[in-house]
Protein backbone atom coordinates (compact mmCIF):
# COMPACT_ATOMS: atom_id res chain seq x y z
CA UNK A 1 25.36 52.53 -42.69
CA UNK A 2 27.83 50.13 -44.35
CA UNK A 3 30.61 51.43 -41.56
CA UNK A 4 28.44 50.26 -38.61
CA UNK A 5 27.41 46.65 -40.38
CA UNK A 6 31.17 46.38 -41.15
CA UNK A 7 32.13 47.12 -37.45
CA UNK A 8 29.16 45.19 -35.98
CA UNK A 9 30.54 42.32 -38.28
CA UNK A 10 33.99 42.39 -36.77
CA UNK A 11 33.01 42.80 -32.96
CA UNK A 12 31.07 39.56 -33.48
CA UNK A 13 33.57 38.12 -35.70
CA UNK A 14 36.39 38.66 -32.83
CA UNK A 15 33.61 37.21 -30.08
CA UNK A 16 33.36 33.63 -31.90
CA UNK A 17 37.29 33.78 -31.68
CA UNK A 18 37.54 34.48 -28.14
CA UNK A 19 34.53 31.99 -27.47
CA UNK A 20 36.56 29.28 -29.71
CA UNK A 21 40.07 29.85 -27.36
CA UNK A 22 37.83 29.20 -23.98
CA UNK A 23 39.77 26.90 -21.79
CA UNK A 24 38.97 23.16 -23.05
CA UNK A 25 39.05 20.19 -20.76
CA UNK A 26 40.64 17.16 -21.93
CA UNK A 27 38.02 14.95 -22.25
CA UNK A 28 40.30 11.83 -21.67
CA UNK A 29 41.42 12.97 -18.41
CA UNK A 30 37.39 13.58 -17.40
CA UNK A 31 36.63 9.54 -18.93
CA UNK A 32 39.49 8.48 -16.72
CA UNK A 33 38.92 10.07 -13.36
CA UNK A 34 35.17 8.94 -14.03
CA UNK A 35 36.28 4.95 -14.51
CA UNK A 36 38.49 5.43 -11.32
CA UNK A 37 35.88 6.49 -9.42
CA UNK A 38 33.21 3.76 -10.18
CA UNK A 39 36.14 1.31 -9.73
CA UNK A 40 36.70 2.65 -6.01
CA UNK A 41 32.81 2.57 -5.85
CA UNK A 42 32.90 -1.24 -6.32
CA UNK A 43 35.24 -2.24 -4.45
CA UNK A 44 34.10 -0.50 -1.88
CA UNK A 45 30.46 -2.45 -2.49
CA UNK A 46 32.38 -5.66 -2.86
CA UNK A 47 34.33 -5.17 0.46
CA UNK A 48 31.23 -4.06 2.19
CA UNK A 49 29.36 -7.46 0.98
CA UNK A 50 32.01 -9.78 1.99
CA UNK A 51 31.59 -8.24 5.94
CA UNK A 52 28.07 -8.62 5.71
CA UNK A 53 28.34 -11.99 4.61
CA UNK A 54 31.27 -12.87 7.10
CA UNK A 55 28.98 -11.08 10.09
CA UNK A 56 25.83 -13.25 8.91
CA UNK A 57 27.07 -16.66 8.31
CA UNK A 58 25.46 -19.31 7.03
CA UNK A 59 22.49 -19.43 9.75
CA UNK A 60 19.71 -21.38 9.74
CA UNK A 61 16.04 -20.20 7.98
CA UNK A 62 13.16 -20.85 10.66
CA UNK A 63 10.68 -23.15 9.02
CA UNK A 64 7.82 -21.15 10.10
CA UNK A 65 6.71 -18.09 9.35
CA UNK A 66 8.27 -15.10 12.27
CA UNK A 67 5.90 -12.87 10.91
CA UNK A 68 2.91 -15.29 11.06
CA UNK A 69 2.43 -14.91 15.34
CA UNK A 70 0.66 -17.57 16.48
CA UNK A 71 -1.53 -18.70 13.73
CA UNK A 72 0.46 -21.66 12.48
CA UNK A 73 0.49 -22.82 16.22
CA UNK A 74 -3.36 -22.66 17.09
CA UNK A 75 -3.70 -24.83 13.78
CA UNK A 76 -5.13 -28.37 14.71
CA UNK A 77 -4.98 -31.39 12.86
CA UNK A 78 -8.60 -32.33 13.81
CA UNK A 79 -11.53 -31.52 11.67
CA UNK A 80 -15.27 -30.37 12.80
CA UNK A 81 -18.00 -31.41 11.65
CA UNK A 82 -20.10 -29.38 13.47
CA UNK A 83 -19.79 -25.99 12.17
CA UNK A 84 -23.18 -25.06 13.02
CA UNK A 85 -22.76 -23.12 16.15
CA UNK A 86 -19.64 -21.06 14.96
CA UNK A 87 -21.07 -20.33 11.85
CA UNK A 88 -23.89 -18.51 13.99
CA UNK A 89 -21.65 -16.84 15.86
CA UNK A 90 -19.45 -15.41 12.89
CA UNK A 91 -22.20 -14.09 10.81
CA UNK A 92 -23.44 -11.63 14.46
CA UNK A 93 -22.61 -8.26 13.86
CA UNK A 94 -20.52 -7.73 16.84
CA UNK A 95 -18.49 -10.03 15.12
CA UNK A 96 -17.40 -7.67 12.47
CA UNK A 97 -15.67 -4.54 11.99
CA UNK A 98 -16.49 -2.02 9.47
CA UNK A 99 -13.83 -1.60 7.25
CA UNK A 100 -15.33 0.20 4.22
CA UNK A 101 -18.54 2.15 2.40
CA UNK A 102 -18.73 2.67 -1.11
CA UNK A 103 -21.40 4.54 -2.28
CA UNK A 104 -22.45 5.16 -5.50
CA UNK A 105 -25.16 6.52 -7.61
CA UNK A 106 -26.86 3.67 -8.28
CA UNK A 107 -25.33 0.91 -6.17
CA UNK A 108 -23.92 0.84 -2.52
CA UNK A 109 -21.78 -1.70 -0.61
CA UNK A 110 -20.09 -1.78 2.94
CA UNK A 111 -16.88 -4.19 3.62
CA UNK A 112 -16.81 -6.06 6.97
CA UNK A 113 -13.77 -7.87 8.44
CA UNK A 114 -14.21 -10.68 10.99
CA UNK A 115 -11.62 -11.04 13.66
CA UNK A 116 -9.70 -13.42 11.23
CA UNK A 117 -9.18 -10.60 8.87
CA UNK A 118 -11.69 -12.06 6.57
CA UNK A 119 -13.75 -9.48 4.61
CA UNK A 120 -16.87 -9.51 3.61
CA UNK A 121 -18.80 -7.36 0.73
CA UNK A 122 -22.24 -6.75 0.94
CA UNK A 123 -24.49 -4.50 -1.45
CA UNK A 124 -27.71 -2.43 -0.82
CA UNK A 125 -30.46 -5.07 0.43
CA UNK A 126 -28.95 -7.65 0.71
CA UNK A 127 -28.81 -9.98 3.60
CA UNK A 128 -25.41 -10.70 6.65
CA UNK A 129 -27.62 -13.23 7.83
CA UNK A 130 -31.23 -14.66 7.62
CA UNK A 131 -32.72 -11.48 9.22
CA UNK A 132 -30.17 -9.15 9.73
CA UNK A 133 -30.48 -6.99 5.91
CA UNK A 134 -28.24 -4.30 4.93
CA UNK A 135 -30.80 -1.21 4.13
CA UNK A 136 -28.83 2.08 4.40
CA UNK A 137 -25.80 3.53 5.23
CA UNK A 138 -24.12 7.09 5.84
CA UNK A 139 -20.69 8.60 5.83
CA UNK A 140 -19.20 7.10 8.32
CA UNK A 141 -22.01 3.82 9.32
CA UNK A 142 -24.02 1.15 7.75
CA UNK A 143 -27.47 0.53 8.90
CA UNK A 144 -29.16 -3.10 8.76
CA UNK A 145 -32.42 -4.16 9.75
CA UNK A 146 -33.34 -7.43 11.88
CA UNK A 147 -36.65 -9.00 11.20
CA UNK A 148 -38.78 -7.58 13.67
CA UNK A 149 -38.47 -3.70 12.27
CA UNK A 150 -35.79 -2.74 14.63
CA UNK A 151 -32.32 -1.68 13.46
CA UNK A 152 -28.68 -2.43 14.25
CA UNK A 153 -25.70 0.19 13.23
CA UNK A 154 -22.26 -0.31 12.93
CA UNK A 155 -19.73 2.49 12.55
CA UNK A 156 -15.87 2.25 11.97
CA UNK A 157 -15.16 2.40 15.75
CA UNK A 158 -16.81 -0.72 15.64
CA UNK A 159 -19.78 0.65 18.06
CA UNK A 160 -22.52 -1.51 17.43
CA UNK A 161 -25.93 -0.25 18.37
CA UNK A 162 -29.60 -1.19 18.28
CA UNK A 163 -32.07 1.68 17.40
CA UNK A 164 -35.93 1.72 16.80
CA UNK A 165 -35.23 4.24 13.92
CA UNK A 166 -32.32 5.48 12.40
């Protein structure tokens, strides 16, 4: 038994030898090539920026908005006192879009977005307008009733309906 131990010993004795001769890399030579190639990386970078910069220029930045479209355009300087009549019209349902229904166990809301891109958040009975109430909704529409027990639906393909029930 000693004879195997002893020759098990020296076959893993002459292994960590062999394993200690493997071919090292000079470590140096690895740091080096490494620096040379980030070098070469930046001033490839650096090169690169001074074409964009000499393409580019120094050009002018538009004072409005590009991205803005018309909106800073339609803008008047007047003001309106009389707000009445569009306030009507924004608060009709065809104005809106449904955007969003969150439903919950004990509480329920629908989002609406005006043509501005305003939206609005309205819970479980509660009101759009004087008349116009917010009294159910479903997967994929919310259901308000007007005053005189009829009801109007919206769904998200903005399909606005009346119905006697729903």
């Amino acid at each position: 038994m000693n004879f195997f131990k002893t020759i098990i010993i020296l076959i893993i004795f002459a292994l960590s030898l062999q394993n200690s001769y493997a071919d090292n890399h000079d470590q140096k030579n690895i740091v080096d090539k490494a620096k040379e190639i980030s070098k070469a990386a930046a001033d490839a970078q650096a090169k690169a920026l001074e074409n964009i910069k000499d393409e580019v220029g120094d050009e002018e930045v538009p004072l409005n908005d590009p991205f803005a479209g018309n909106a800073a355009a339609s803008s008047s300087g007047t003001i309106s006192f009389d707000d009445s009549s569009d306030e009507e019209k924004k608060l009709s349902l065809n104005n809106f879009k449904l955007v969003g229904i969150i439903s919950g166990k004990f509480e329920s809301y629908v989002s609406l977005a005006d043509s501005s891109g305003k939206v609005i958040t309205i819970q479980l009975n509660e009101e759009l307008e004087e008349g116009l109430k917010f009294v159910d909704l479903r997967l994929t529409e919310a259901i308000f009733e007007k005053e005189g027990g009829k009801y109007v639906v919206i769904d998200f393909k903005n399909r606005v309906k009346e119905v006697d029930e729903y």
